[in-house]
C-alpha atoms as a PDB file:
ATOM      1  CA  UNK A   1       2.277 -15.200 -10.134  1.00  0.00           C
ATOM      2  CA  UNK A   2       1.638 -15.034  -6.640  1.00  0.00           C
ATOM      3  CA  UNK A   3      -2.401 -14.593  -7.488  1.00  0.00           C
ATOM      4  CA  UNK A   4      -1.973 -18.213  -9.718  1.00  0.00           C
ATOM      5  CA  UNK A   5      -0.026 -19.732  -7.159  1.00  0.00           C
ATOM      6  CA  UNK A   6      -2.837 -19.866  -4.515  1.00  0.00           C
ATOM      7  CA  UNK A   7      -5.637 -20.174  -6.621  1.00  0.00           C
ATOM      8  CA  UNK A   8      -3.975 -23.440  -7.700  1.00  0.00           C
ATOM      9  CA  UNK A   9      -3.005 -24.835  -3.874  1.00  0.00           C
ATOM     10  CA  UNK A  10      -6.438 -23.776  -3.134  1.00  0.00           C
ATOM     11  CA  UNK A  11      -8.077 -25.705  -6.006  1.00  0.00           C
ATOM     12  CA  UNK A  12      -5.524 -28.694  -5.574  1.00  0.00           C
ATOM     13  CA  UNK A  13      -6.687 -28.867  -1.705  1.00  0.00           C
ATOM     14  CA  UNK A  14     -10.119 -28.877  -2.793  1.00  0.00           C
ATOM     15  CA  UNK A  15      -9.781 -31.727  -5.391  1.00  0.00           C
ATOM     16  CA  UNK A  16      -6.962 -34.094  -3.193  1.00  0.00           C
ATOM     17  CA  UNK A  17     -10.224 -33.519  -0.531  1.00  0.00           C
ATOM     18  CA  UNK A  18     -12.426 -34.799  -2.275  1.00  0.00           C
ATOM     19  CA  UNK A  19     -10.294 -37.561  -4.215  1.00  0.00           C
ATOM     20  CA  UNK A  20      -9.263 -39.018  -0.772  1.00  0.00           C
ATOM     21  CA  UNK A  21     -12.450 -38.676   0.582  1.00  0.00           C
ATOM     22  CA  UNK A  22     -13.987 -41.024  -2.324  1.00  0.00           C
ATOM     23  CA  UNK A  23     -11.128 -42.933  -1.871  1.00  0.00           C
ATOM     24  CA  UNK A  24     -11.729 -43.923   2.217  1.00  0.00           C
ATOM     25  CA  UNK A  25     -15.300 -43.861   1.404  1.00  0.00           C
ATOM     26  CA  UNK A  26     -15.000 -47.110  -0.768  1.00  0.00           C
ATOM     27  CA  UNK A  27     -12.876 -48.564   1.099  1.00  0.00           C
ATOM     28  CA  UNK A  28     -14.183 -48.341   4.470  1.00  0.00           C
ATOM     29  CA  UNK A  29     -17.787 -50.083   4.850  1.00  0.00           C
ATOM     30  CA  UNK A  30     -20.695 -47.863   5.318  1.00  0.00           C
ATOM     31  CA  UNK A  31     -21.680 -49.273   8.568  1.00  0.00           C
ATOM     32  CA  UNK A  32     -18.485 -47.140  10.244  1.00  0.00           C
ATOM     33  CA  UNK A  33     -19.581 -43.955   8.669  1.00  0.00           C
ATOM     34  CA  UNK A  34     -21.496 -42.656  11.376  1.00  0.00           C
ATOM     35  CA  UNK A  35     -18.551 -44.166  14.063  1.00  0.00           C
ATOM     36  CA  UNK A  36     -15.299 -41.990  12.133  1.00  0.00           C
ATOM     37  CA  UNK A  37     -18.000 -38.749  11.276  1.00  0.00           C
ATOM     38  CA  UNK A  38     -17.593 -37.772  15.072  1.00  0.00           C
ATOM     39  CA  UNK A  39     -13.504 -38.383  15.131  1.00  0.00           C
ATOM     40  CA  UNK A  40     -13.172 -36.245  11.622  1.00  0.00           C
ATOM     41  CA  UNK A  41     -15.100 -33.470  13.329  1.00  0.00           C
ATOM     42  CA  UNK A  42     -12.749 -33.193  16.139  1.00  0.00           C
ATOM     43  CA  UNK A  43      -9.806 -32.870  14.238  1.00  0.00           C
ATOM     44  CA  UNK A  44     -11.382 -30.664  11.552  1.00  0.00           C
ATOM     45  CA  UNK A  45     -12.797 -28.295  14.003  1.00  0.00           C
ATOM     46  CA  UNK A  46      -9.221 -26.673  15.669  1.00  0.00           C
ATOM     47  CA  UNK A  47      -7.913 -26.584  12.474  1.00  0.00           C
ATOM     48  CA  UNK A  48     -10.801 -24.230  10.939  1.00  0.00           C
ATOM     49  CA  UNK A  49     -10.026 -22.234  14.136  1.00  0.00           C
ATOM     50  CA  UNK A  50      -6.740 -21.418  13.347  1.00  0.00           C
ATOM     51  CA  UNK A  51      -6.994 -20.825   9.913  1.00  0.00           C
ATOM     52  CA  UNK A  52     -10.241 -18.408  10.647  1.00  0.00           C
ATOM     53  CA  UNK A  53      -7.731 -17.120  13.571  1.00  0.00           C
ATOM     54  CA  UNK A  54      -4.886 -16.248  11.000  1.00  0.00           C
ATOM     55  CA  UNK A  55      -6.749 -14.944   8.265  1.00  0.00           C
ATOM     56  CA  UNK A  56      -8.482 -12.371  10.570  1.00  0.00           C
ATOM     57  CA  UNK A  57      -5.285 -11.404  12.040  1.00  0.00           C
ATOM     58  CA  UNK A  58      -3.661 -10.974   8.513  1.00  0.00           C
ATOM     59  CA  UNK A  59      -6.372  -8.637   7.244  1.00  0.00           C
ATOM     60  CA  UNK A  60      -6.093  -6.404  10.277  1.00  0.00           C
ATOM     61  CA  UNK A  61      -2.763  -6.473   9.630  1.00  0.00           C
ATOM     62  CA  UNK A  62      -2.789  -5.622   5.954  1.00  0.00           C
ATOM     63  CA  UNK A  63      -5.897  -2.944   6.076  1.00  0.00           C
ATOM     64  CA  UNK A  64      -3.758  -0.895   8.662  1.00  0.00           C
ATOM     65  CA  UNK A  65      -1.062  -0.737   6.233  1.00  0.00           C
ATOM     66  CA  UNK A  66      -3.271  -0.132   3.395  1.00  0.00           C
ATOM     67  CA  UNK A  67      -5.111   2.699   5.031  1.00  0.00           C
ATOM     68  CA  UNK A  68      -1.552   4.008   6.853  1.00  0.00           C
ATOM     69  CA  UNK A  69      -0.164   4.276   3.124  1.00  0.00           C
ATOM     70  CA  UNK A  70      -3.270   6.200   1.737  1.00  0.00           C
ATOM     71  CA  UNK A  71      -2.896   8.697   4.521  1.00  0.00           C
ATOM     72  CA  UNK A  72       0.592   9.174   4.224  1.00  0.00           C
ATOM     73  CA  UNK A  73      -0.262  10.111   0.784  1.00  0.00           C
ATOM     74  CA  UNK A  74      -2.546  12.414   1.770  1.00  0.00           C
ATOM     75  CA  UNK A  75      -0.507  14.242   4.492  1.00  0.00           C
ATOM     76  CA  UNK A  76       2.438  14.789   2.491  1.00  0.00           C
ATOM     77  CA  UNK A  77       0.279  16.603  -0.483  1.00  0.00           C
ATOM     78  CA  UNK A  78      -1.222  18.736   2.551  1.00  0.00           C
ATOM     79  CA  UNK A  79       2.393  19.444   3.774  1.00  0.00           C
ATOM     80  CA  UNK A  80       3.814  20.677   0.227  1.00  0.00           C
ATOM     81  CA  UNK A  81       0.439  22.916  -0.009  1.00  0.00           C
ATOM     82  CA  UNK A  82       1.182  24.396   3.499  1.00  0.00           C
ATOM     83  CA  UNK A  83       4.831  24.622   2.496  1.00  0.00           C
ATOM     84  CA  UNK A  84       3.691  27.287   0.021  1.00  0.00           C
ATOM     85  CA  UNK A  85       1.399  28.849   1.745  1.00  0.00           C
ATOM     86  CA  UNK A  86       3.011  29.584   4.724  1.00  0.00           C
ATOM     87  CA  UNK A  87       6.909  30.628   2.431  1.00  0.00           C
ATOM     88  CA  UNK A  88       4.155  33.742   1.884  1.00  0.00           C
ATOM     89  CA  UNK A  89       5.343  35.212   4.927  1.00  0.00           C
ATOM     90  CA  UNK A  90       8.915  34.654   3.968  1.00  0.00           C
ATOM     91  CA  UNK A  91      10.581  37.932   2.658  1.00  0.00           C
ATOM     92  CA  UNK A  92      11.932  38.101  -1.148  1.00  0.00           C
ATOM     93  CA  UNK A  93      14.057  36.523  -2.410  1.00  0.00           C
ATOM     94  CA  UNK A  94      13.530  33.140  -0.156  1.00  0.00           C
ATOM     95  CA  UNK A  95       9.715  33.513  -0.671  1.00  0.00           C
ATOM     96  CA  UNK A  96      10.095  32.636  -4.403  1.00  0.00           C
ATOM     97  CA  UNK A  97      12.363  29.975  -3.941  1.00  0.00           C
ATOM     98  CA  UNK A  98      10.487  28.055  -1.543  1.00  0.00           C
ATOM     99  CA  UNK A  99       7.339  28.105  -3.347  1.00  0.00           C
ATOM    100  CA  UNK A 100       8.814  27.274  -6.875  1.00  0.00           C
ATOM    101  CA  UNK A 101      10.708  24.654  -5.250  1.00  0.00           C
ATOM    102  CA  UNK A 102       7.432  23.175  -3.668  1.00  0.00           C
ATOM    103  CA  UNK A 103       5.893  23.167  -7.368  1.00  0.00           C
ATOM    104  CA  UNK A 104       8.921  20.936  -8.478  1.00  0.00           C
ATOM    105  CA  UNK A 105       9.224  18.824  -5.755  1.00  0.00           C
ATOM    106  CA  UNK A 106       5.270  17.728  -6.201  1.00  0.00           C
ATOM    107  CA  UNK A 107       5.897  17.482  -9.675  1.00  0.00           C
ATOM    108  CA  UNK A 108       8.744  15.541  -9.700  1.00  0.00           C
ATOM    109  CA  UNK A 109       7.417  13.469  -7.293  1.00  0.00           C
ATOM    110  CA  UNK A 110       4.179  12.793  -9.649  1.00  0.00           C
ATOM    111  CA  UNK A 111       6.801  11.935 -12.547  1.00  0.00           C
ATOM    112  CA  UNK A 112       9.650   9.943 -10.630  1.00  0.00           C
ATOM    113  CA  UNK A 113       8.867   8.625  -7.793  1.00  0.00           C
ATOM    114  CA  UNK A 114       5.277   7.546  -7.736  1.00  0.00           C
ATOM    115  CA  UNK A 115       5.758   4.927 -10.844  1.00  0.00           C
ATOM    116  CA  UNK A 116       8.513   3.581  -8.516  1.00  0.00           C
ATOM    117  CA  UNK A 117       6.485   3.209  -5.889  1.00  0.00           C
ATOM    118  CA  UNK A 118       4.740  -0.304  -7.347  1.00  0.00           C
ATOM    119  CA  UNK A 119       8.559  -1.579  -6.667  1.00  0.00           C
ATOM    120  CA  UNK A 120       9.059  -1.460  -3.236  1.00  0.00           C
ATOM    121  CA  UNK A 121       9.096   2.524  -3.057  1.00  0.00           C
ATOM    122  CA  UNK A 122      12.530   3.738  -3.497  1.00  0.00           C
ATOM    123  CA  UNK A 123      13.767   7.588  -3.439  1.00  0.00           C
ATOM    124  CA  UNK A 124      14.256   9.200  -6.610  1.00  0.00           C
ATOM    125  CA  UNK A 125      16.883  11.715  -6.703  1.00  0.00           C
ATOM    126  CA  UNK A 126      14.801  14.060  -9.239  1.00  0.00           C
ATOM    127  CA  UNK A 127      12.947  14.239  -5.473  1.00  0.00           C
ATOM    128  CA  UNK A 128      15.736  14.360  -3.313  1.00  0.00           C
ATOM    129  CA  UNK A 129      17.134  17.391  -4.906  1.00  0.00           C
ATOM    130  CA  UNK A 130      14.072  20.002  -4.096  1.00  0.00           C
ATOM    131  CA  UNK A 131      13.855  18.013  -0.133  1.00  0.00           C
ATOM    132  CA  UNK A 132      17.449  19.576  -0.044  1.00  0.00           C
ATOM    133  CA  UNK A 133      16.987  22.886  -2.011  1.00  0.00           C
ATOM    134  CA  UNK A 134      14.416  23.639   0.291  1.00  0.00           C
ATOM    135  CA  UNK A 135      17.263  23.867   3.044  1.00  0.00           C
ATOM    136  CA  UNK A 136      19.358  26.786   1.382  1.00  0.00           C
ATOM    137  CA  UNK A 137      16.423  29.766   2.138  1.00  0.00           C
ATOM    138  CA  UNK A 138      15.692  28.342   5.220  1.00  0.00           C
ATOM    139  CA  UNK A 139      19.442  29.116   6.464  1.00  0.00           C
ATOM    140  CA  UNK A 140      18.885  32.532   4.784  1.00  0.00           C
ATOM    141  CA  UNK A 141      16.087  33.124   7.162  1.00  0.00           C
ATOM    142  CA  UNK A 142      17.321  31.845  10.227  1.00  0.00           C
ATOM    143  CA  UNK A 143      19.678  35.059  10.021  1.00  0.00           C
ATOM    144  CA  UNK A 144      16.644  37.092   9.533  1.00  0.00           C
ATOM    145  CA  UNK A 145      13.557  35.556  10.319  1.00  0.00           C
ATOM    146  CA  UNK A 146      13.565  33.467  13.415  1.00  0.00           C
ATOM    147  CA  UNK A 147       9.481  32.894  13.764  1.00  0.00           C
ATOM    148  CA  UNK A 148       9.099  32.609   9.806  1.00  0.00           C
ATOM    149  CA  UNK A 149      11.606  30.086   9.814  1.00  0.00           C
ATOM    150  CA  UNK A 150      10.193  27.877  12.543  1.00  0.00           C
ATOM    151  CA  UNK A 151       6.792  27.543  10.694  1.00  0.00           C
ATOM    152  CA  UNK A 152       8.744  26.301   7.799  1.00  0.00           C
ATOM    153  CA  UNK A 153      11.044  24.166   9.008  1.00  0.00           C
ATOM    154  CA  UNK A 154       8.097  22.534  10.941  1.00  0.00           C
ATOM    155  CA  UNK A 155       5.904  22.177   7.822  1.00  0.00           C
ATOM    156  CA  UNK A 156       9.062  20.579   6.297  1.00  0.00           C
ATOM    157  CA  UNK A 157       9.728  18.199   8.520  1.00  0.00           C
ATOM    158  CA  UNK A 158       6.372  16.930   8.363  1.00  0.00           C
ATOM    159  CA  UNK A 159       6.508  16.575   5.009  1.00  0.00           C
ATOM    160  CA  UNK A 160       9.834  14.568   5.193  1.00  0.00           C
ATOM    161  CA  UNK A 161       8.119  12.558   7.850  1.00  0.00           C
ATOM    162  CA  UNK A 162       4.652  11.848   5.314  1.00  0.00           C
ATOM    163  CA  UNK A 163       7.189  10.741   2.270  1.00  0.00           C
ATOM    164  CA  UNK A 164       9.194   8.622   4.262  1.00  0.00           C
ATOM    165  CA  UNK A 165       5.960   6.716   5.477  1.00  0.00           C
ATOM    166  CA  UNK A 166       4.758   7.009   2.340  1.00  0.00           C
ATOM    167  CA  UNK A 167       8.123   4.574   0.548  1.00  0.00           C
ATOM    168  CA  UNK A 168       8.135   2.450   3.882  1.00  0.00           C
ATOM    169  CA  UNK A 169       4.517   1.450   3.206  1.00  0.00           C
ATOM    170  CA  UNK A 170       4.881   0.888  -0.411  1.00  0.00           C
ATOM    171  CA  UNK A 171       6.809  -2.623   1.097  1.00  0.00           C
ATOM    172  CA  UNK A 172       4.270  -5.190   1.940  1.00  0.00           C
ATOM    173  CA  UNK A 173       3.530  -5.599   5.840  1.00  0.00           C
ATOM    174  CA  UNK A 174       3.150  -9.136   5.809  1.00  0.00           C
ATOM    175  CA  UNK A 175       6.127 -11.316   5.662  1.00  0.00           C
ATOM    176  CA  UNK A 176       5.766 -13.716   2.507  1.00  0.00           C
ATOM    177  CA  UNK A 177       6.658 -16.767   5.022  1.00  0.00           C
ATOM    178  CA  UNK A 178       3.322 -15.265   7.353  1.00  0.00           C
ATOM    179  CA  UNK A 179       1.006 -15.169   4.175  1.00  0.00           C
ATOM    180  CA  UNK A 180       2.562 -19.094   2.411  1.00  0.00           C
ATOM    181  CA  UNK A 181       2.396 -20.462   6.260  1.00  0.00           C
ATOM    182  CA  UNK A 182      -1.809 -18.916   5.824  1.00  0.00           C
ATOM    183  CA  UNK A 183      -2.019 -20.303   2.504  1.00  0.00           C
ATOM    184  CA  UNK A 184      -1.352 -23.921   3.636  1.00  0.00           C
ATOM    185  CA  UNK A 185      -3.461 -23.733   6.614  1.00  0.00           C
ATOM    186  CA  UNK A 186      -6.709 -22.588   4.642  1.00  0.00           C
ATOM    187  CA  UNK A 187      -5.415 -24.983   2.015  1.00  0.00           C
ATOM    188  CA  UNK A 188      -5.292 -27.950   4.709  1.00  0.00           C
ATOM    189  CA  UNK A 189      -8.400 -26.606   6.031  1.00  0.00           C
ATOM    190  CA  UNK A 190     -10.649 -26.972   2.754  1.00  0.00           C
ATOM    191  CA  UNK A 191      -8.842 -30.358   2.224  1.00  0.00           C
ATOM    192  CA  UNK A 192      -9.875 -31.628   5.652  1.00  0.00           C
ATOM    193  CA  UNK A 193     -13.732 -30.386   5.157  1.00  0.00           C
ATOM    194  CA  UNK A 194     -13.454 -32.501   1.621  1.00  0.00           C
ATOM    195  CA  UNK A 195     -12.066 -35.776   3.067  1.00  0.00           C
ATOM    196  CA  UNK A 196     -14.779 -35.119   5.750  1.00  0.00           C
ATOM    197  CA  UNK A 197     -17.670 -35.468   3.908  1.00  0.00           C
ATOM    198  CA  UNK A 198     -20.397 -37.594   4.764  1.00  0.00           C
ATOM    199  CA  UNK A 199     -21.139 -40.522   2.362  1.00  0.00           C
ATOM    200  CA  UNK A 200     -24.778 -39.832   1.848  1.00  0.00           C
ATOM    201  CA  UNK A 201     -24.290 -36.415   1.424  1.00  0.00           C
ATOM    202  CA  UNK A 202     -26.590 -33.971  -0.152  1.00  0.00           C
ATOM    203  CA  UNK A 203     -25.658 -31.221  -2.792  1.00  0.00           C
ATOM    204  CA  UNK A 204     -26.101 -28.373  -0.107  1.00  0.00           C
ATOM    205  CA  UNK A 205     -22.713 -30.089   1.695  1.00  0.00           C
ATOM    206  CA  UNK A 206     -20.927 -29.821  -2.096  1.00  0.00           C
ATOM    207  CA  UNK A 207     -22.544 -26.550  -2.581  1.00  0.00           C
ATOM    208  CA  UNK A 208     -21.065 -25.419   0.655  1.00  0.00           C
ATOM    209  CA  UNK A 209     -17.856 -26.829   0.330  1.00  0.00           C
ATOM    210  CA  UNK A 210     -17.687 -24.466  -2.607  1.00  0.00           C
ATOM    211  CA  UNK A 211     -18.332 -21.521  -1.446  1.00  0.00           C
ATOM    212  CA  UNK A 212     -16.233 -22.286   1.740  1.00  0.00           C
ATOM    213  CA  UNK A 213     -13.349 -22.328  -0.615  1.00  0.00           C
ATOM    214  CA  UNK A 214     -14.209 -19.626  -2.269  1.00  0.00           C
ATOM    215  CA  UNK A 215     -14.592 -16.988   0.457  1.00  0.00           C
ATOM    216  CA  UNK A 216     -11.160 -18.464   1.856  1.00  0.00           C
ATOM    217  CA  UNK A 217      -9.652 -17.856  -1.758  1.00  0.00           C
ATOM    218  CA  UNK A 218     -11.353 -14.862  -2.175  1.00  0.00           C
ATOM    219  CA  UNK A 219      -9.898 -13.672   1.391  1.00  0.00           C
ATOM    220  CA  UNK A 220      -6.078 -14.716   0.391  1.00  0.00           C
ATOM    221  CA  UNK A 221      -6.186 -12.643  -2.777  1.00  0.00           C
ATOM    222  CA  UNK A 222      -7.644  -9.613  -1.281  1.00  0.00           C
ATOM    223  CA  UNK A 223      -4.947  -9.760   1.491  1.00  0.00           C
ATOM    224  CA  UNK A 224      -2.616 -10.107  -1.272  1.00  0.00           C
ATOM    225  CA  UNK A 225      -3.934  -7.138  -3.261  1.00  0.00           C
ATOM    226  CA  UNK A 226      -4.454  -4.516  -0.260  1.00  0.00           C
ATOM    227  CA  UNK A 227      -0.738  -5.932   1.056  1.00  0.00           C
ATOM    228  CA  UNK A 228       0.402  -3.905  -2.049  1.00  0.00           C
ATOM    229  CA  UNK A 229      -0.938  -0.602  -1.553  1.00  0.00           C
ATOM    230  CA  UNK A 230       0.329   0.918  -4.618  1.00  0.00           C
ATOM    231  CA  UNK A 231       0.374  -1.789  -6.799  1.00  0.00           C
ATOM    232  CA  UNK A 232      -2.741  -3.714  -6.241  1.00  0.00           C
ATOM    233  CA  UNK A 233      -5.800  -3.668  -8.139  1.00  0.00           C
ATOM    234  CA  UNK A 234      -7.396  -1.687  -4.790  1.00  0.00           C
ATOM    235  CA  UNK A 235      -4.565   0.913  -4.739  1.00  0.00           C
ATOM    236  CA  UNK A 236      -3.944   4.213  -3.139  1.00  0.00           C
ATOM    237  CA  UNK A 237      -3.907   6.617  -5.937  1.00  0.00           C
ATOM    238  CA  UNK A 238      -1.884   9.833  -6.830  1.00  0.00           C
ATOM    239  CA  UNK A 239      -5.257  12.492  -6.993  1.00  0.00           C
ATOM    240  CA  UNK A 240      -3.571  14.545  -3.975  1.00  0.00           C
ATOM    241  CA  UNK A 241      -0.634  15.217  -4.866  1.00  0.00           C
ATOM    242  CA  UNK A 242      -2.171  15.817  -8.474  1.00  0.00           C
ATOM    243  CA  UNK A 243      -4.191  18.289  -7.382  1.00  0.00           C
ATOM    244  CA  UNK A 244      -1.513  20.019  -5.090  1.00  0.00           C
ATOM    245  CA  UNK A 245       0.588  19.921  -8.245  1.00  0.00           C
ATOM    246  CA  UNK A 246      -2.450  22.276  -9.809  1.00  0.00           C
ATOM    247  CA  UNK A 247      -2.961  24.418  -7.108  1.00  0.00           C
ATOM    248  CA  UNK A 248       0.712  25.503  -6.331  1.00  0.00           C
ATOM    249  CA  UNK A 249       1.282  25.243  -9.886  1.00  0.00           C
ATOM    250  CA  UNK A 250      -1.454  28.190 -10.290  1.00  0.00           C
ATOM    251  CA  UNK A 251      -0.915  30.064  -6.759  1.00  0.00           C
ATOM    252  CA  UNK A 252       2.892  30.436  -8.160  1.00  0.00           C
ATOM    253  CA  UNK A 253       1.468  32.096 -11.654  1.00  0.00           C
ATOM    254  CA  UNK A 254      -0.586  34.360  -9.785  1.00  0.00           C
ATOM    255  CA  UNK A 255       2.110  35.195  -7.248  1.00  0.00           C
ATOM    256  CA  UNK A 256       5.281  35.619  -9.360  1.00  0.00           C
ATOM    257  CA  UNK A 257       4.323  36.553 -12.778  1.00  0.00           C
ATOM    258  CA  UNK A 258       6.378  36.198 -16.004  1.00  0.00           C
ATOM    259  CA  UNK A 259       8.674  34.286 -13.180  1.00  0.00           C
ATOM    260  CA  UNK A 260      10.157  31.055 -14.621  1.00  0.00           C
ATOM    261  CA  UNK A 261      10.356  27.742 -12.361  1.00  0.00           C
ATOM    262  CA  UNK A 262      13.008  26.047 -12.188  1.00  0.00           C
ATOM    263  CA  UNK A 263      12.233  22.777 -13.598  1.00  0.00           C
ATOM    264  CA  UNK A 264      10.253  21.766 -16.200  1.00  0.00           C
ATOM    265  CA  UNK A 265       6.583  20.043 -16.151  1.00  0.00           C
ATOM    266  CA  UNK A 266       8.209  16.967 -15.183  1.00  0.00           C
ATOM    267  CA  UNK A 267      10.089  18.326 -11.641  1.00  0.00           C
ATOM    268  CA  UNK A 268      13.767  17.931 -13.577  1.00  0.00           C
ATOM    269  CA  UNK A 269      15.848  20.772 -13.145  1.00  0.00           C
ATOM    270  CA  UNK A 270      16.208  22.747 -15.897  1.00  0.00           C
ATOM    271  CA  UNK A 271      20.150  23.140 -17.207  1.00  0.00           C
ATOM    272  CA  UNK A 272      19.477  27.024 -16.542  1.00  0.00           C
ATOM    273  CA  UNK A 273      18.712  27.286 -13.527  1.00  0.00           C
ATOM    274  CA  UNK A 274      21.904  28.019 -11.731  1.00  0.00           C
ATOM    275  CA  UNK A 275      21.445  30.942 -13.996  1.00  0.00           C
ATOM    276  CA  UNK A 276      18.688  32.366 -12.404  1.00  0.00           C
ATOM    277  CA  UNK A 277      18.354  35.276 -10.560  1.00  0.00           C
ATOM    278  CA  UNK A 278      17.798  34.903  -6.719  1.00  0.00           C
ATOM    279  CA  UNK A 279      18.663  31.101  -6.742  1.00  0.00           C
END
């Protein structure tokens, strides 16, 4: 909808342009032409530099939150894979629990919380639940293992810290009032070149009129589209946490054979596993 919306104030700038433009242009005698070209180009010419201004700002604006998003993504799939790898220095039985909780939390967050994510980015509890189970070996430790228990509470926190950023940034950065209040500037802008048009004009001045509006359509859409990080049709993907999913998934095989997880390939708990031994 929002893609439709300005493509259509765009094109109906464009068109009122040029109506009004053939409008004053029969109306007005061709003698003044040259005597109103100067005036138009006054008026025309602050107006092109705020809109250029705005848009320039907005991208900025929308790229940093784009590329803030994609390495939130990043850092929290690095966090869960030192999460396991540093629980190997945690004694048994909190060593097991740490790491099979790090393969559910990346796999629930692959299943539950990443489709959310094109809405705004809200916290599943399917997550939530292995952020807190974490906690329980870590309070084990502190009784035990004050150094271990550092390194892990530090790798957790900056995994907390990466998710959080991660939701926060799945909510677009520019306010909708910031990218409408754009939209009518480069709409009045495009509208202003039209009704500025020379009478004899040549097709290069139509031709680039045209592309003017294009690039300043083409500009508002991709602002739009990286504004949505997760969402867009330029989006940050899930291919790190996928492949942290495979590699924990694989280290905990390796490391605790014939040991079940407790979840299933999904990250849901499973109904046993307040049976299991050690948890």
């Amino acid at each position: 909808m929002l893609t439709i919306i300005t493509i259509a104030a765009m094109a109906a700038a464009l068109a009122i342009g040029l109506a009004a433009n053939h409008y004053r242009r029969r109306r007005a005698p061709q003698a003044a032409d040259e005597e109103e070209a100067a005036p138009i180009s006054d008026l025309i010419s602050p107006l092109e530099t705020l809109a250029v201004l705005l848009v320039a700002f907005v991208i900025v604006v929308a790229a940093e939150s784009f590329g803030t998003a994609g390495q939130a993504v990043g850092a929290e799939a690095h966090r869960v894979d030192q999460l396991y790898e540093v629980a190997d220095y945690a004694p048994e039985p909190q060593r097991e629990r740490i790491q099979a909780d790090a393969v559910c939390y990346a796999r629930a967050i692959l299943a539950y919380e990443w489709p959310q994510m094109d809405k705004g980015g809200q916290k599943s509890p399917e997550v939530s639940v292995w952020s807190s189970d974490f906690r329980r070996p870590f309070k084990e430790l502190a009784r035990t293992d004050a150094d271990i228990l550092a390194l892990l509470v530090d790798a957790d926190d900056q995994r907390s810290v990466a998710r959080q950023t991660r939701l926060s940034e799945a909510a677009p950065a520019i306010p909708r009032i910031v990218y409408w209040f754009m939209v009518v500037a480069l709409a009045a802008t495009i509208g202003a070149f039209a009704f500025g048009l020379p009478a004899r004009r040549s097709p290069s001045h139509m031709v680039l009129l045209f592309v003017l509006a294009g690039l300043f359509t083409g500009s508002l859409l991709l602002i739009a589209d990286i504004d949505r990080p997760f969402s867009g049709q330029i989006r940050v993907d899930s291919t790190a946490m996928e492949d942290t999913v495979g590699d924990i998934g694989e280290d905990f095989t390796e490391d605790h054979p014939g040991r079940p997880l407790p979840c299933d390939s999904r990250g849901a708990r499973t109904p046993d596993d307040a049976e299991t031994p050690g948890r």
